[in-house]
N, C-alpha and C. Protein backbone atom coordinates (compact mmCIF):
# COMPACT_ATOMS: atom_id res chain seq x y z
N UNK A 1 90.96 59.76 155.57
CA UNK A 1 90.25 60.99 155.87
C UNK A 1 89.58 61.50 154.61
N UNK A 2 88.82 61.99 154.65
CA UNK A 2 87.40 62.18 153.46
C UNK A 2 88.10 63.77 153.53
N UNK A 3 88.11 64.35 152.49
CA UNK A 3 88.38 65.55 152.21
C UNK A 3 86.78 66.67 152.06
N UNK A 4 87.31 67.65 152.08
CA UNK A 4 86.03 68.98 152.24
C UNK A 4 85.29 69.00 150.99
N UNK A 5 85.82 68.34 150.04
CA UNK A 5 84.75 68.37 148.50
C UNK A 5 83.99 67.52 148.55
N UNK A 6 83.72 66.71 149.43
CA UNK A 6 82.14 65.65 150.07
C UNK A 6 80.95 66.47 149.25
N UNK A 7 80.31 65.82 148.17
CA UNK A 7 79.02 66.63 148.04
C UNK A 7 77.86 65.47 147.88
N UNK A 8 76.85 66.48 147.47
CA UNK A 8 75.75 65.21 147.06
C UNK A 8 75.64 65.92 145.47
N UNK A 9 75.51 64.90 144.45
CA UNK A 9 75.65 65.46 142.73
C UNK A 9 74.18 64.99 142.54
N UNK A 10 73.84 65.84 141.83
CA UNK A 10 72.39 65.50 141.14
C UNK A 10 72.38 65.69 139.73
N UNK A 11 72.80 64.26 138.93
CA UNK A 11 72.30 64.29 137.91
C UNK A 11 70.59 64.44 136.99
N UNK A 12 70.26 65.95 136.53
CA UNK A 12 69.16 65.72 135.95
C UNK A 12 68.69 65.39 134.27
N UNK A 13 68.26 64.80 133.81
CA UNK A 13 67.90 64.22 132.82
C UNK A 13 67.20 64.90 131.64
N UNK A 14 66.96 65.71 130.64
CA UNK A 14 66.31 66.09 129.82
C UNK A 14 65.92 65.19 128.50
N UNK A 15 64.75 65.40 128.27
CA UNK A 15 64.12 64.19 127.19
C UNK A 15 63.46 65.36 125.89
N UNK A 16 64.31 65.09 124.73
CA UNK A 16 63.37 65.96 123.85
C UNK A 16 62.01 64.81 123.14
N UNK A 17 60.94 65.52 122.12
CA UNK A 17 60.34 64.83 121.79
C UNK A 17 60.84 63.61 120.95
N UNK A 18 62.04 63.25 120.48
CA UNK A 18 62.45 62.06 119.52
C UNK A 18 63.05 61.15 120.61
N UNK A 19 63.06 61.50 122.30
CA UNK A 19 63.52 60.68 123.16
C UNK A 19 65.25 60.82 123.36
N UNK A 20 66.02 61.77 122.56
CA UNK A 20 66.99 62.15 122.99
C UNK A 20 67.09 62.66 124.00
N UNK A 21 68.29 62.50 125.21
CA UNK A 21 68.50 62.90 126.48
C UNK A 21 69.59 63.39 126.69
N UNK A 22 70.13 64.62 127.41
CA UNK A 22 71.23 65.40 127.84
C UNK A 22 70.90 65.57 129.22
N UNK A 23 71.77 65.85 129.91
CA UNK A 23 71.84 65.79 131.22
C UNK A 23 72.75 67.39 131.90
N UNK A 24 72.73 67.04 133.06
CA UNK A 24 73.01 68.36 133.59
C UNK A 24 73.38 67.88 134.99
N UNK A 25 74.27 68.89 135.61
CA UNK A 25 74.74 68.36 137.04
C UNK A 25 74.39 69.60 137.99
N UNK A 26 73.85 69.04 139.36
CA UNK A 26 73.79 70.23 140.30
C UNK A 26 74.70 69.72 141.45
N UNK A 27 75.20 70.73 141.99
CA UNK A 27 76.01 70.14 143.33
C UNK A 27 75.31 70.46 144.78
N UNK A 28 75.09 69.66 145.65
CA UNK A 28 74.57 70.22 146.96
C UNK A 28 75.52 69.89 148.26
N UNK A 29 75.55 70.33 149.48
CA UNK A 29 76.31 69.85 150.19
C UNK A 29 75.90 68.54 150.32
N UNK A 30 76.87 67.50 151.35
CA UNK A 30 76.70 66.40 151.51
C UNK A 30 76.16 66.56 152.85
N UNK A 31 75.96 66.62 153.84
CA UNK A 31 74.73 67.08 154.79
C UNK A 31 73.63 67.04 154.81
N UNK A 32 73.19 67.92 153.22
CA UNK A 32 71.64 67.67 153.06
C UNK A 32 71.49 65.86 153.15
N UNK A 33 70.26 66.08 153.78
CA UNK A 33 69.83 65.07 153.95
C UNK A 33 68.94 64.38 151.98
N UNK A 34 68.52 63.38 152.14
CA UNK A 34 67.71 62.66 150.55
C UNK A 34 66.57 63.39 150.68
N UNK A 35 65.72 63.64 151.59
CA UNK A 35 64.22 64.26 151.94
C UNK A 35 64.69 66.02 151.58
N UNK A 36 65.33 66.32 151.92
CA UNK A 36 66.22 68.29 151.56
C UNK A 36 66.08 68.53 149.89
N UNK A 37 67.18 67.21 149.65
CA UNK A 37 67.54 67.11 148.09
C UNK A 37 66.11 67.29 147.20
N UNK A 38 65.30 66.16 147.65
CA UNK A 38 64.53 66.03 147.12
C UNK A 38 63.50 67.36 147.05
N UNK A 39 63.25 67.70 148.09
CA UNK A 39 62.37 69.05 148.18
C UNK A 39 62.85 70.07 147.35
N UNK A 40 64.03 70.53 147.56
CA UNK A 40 64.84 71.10 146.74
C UNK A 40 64.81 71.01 144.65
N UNK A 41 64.88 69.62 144.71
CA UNK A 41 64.79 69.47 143.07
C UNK A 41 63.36 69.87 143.19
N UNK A 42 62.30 69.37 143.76
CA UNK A 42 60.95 69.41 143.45
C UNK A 42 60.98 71.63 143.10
N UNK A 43 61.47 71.85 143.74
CA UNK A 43 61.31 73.68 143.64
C UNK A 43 62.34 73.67 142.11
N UNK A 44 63.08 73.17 142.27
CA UNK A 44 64.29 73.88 141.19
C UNK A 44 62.92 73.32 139.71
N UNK A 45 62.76 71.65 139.51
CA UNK A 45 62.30 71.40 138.25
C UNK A 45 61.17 72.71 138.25
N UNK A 46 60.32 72.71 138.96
CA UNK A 46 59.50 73.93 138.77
C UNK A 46 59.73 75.25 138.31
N UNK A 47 60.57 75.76 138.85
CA UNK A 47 61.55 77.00 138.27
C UNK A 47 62.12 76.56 136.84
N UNK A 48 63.11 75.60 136.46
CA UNK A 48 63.50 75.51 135.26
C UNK A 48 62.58 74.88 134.01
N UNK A 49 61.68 73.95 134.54
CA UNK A 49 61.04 73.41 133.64
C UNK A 49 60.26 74.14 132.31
N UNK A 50 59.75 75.60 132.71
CA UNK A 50 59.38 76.32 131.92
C UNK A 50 59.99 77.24 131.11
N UNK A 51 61.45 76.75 131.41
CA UNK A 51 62.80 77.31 130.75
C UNK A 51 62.74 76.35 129.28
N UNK A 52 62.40 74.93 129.36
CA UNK A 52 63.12 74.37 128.00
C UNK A 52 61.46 73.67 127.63
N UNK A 53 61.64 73.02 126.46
CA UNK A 53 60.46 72.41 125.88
C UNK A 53 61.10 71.00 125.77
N UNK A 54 61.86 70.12 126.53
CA UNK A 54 61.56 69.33 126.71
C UNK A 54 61.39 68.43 128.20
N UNK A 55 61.12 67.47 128.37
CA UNK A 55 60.95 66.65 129.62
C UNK A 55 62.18 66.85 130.33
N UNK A 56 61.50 66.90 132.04
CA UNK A 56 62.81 66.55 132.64
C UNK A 56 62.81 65.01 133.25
N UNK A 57 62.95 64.24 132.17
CA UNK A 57 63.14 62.45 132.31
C UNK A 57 63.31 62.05 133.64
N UNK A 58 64.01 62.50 134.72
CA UNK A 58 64.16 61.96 135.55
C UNK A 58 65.70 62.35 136.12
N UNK A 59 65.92 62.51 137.66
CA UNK A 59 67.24 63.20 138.19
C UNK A 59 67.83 61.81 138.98
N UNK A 60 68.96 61.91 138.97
CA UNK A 60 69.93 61.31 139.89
C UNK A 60 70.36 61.58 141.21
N UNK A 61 70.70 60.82 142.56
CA UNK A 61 71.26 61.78 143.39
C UNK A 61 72.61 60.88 143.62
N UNK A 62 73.73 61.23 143.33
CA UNK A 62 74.91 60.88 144.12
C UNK A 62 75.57 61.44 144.99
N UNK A 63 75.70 60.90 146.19
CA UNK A 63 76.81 60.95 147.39
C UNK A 63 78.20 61.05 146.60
N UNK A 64 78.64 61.94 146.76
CA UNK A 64 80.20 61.92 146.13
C UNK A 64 81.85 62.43 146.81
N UNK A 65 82.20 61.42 147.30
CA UNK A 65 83.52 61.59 148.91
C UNK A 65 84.61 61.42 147.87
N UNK A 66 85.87 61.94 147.93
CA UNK A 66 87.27 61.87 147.57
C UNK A 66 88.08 61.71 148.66
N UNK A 67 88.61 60.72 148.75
CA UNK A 67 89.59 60.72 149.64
C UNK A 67 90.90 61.81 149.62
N UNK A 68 91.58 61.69 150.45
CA UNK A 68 92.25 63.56 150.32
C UNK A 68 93.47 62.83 150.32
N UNK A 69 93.65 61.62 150.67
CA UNK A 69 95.12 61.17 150.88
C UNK A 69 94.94 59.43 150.23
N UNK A 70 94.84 59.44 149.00
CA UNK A 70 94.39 58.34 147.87
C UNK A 70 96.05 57.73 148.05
N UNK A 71 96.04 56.36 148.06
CA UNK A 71 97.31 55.20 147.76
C UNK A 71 97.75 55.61 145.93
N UNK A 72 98.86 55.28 145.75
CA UNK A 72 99.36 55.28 145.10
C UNK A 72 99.00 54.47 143.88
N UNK A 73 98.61 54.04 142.83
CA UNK A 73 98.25 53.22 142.00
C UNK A 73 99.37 52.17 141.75
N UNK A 74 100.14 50.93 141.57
CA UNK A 74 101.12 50.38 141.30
C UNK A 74 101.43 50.56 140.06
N UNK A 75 102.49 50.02 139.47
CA UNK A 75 103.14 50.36 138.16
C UNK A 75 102.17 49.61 136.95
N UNK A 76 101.86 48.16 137.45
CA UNK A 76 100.98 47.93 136.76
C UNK A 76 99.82 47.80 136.89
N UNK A 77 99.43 48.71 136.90
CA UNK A 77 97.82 49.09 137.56
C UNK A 77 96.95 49.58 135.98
N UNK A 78 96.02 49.07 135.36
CA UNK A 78 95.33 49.76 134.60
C UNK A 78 93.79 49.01 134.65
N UNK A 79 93.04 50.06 134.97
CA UNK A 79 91.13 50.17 134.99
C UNK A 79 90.73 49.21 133.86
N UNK A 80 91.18 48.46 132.58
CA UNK A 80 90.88 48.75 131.67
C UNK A 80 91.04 47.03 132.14
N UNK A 81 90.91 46.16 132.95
CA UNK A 81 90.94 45.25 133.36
C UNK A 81 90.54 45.17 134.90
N UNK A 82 89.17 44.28 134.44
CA UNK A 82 88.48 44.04 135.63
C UNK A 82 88.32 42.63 136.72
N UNK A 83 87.81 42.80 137.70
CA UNK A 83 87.48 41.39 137.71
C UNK A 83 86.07 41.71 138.25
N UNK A 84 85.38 40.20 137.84
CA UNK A 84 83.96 40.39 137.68
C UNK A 84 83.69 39.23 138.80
N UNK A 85 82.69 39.70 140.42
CA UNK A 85 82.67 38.78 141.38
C UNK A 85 80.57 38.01 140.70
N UNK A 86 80.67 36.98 140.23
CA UNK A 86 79.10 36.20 140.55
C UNK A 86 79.38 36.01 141.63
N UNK A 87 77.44 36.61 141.76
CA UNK A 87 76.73 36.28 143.10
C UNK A 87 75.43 35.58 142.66
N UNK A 88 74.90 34.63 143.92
CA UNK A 88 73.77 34.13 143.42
C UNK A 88 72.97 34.05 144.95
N UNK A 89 71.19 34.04 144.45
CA UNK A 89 70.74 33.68 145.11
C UNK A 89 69.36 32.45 144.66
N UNK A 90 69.78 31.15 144.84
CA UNK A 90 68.45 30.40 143.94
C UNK A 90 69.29 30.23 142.45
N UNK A 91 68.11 31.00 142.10
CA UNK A 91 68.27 31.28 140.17
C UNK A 91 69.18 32.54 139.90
N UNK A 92 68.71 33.39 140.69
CA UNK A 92 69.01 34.35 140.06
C UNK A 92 70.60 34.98 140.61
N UNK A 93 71.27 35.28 139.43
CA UNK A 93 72.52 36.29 139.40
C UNK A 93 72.59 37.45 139.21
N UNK A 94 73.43 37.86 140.12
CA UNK A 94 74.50 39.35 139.76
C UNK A 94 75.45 39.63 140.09
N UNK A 95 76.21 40.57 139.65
CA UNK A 95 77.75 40.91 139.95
C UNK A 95 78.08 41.94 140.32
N UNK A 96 79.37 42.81 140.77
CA UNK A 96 80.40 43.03 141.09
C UNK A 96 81.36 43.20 140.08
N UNK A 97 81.70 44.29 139.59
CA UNK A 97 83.04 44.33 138.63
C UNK A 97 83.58 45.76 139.31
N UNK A 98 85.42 45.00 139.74
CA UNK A 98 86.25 45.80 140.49
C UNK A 98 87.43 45.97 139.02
N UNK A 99 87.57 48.11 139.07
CA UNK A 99 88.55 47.28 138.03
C UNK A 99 90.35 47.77 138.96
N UNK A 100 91.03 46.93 137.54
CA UNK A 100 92.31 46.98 138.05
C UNK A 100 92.40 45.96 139.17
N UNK A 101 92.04 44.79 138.43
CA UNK A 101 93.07 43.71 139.21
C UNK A 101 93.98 43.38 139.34
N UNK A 102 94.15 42.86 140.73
CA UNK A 102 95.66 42.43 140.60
C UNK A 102 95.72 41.05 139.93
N UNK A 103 96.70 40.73 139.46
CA UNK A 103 96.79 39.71 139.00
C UNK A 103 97.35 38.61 139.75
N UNK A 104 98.57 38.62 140.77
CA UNK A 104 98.66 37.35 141.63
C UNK A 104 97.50 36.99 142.15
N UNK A 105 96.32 37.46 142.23
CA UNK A 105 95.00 37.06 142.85
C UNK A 105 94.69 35.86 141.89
N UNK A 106 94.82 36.09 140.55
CA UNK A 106 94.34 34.48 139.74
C UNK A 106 95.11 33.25 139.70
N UNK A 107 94.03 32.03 139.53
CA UNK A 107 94.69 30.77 139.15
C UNK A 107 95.85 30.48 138.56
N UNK A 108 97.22 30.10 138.56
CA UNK A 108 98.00 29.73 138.19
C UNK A 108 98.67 28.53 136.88
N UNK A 109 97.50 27.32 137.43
CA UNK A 109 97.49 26.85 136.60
C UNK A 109 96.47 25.98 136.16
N UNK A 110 96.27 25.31 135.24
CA UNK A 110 94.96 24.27 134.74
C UNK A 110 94.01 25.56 133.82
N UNK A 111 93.07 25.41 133.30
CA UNK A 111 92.16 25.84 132.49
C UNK A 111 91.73 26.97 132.15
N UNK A 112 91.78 27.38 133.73
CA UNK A 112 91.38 29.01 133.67
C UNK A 112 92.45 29.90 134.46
N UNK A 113 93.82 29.07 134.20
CA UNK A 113 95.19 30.14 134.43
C UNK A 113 94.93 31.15 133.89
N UNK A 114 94.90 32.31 134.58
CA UNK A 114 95.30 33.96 134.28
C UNK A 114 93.62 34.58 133.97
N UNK A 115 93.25 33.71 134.30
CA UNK A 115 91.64 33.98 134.18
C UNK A 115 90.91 34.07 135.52
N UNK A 116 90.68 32.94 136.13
CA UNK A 116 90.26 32.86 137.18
C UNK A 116 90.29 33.63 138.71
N UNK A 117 89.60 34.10 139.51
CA UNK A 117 89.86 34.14 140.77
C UNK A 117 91.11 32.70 141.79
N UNK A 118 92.13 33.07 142.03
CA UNK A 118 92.34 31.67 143.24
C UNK A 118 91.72 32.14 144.13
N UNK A 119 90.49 31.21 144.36
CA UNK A 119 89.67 31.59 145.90
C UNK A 119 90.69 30.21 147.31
N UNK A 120 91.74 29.86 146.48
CA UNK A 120 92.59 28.75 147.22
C UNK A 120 93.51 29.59 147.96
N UNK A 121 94.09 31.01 147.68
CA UNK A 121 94.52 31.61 148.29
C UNK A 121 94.07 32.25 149.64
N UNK A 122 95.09 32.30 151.00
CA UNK A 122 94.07 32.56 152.12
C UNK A 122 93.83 34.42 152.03
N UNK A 123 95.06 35.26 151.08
CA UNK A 123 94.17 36.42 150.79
C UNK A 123 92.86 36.60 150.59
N UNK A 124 92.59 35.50 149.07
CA UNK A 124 91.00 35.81 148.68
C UNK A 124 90.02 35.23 149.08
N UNK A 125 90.69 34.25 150.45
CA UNK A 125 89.27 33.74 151.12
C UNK A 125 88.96 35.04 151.92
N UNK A 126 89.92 35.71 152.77
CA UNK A 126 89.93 36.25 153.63
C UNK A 126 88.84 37.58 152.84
N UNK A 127 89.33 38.16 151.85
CA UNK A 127 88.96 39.10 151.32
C UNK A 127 87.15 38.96 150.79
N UNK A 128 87.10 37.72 150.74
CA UNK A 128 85.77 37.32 149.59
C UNK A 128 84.94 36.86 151.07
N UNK A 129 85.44 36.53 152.17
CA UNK A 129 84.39 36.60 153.48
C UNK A 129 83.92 38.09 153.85
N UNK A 130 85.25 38.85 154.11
CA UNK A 130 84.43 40.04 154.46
C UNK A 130 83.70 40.47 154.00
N UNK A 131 83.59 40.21 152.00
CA UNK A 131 82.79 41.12 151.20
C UNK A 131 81.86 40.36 151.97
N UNK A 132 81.45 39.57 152.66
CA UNK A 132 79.66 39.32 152.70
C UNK A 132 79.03 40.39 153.64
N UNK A 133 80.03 41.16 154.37
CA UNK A 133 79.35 42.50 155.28
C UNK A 133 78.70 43.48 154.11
N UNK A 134 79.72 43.71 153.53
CA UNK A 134 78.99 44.55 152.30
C UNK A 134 77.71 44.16 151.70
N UNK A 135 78.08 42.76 150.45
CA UNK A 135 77.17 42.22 150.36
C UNK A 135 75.51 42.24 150.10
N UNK A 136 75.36 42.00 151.95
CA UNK A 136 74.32 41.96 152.99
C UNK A 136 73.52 43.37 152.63
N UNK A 137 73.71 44.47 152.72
CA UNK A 137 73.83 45.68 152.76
C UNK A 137 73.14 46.25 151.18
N UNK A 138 73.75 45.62 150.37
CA UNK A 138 73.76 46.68 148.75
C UNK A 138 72.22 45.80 148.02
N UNK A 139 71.71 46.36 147.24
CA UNK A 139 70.56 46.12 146.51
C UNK A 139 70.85 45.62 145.30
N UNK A 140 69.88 45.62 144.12
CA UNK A 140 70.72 45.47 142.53
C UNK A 140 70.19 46.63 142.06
N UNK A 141 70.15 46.99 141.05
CA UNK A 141 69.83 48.44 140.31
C UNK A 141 68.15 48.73 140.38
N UNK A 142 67.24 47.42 140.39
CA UNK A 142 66.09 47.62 140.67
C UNK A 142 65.70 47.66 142.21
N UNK A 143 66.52 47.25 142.81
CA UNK A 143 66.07 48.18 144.28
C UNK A 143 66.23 46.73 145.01
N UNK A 144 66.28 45.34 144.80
CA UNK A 144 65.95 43.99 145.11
C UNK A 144 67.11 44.04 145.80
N UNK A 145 67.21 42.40 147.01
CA UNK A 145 68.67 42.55 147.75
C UNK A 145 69.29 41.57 146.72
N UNK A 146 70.97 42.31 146.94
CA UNK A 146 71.42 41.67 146.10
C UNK A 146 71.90 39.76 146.40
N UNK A 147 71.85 39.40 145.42
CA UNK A 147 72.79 37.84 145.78
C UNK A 147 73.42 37.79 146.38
N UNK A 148 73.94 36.61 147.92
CA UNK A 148 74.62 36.74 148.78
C UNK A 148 75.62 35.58 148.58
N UNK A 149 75.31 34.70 148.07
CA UNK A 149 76.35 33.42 147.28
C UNK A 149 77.11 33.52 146.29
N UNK A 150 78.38 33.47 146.94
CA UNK A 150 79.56 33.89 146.05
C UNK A 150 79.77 32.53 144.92
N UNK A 151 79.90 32.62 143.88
CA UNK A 151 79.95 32.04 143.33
C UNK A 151 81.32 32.02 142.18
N UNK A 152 81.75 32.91 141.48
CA UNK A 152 83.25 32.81 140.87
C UNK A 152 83.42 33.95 140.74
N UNK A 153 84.71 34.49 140.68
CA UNK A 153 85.24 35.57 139.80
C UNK A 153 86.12 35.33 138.85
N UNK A 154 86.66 36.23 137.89
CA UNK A 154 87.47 36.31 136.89
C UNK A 154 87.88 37.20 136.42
N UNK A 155 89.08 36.98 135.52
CA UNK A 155 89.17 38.45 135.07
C UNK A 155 88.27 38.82 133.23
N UNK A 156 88.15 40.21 133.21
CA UNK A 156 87.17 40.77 132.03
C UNK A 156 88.06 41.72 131.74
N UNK A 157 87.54 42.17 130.43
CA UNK A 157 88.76 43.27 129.45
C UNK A 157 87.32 43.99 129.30
């Protein structure tokens, strides 16, 4: 269940003349629609812009949900270890980095023990099929679809 602090965050961007940038956060409900938001910043930069002397570089919009009833983290659970999924399509790559892996998920033994994804396990087949619903769905940072050919994971520090 998604808790009542659902918002949409709008990071906006300030650029002085040496190209230094500070930022700023607005909160909107999560309701507004992207076309609202947007209308909305278009009035606000207008109103503030003649507040500062430098650029407003460019705004962010994030969707931002908390779950209200979050799992427990395990004992050895730390962010600070990832695993990183390649994807490919053709030539070109990209990834996926989940952190806080588990670790029975990796290879056991030969080369890339304690490194590797076991995609031999029927967890991480099971798990690494569904990701292709997702997948299908997500872009890369320039807007392109992302790689749909799974290709390795591992773990990263």
């Amino acid at each position: 269940m998604l808790s009542e602090h659902a918002r949409a965050v709008v990071r906006v961007f300030f650029e002085d003349r040496e190209g230094n940038q500070r930022s700023m956060s607005l909160s909107f409900p999560f309701s507004l629609s992207l076309d609202s938001i947007q209308t909305y910043m278009a009035i606000w930069v207008s109103r503030v812009g003649p507040l500062s002397n430098a650029s407003i570089h460019r705004y962010t919009v994030v969707h931002t949900l908390e779950d209200d009833e979050p799992a427990s983290p395990s004992g050895d659970s730390t962010v600070a270890e990832k695993l990183v999924l390649f994807y490919r399509n053709e030539a070109f790559f990209d990834r996926i980095y989940i952190p806080a892996l588990r670790q029975e998920l990796l290879e056991t033994e030969g080369v890339y023990a304690g490194v590797r994804l076991d995609v031999a396990l029927p967890e991480v087949i099971t798990i690494l099929e569904s990701m292709n619903d997702v997948v299908a769905y997500i872009v890369t940072p320039e807007g392109e679809d992302f790689p749909t050919e799974f290709v390795v994971g591992g773990l990263v520090l």
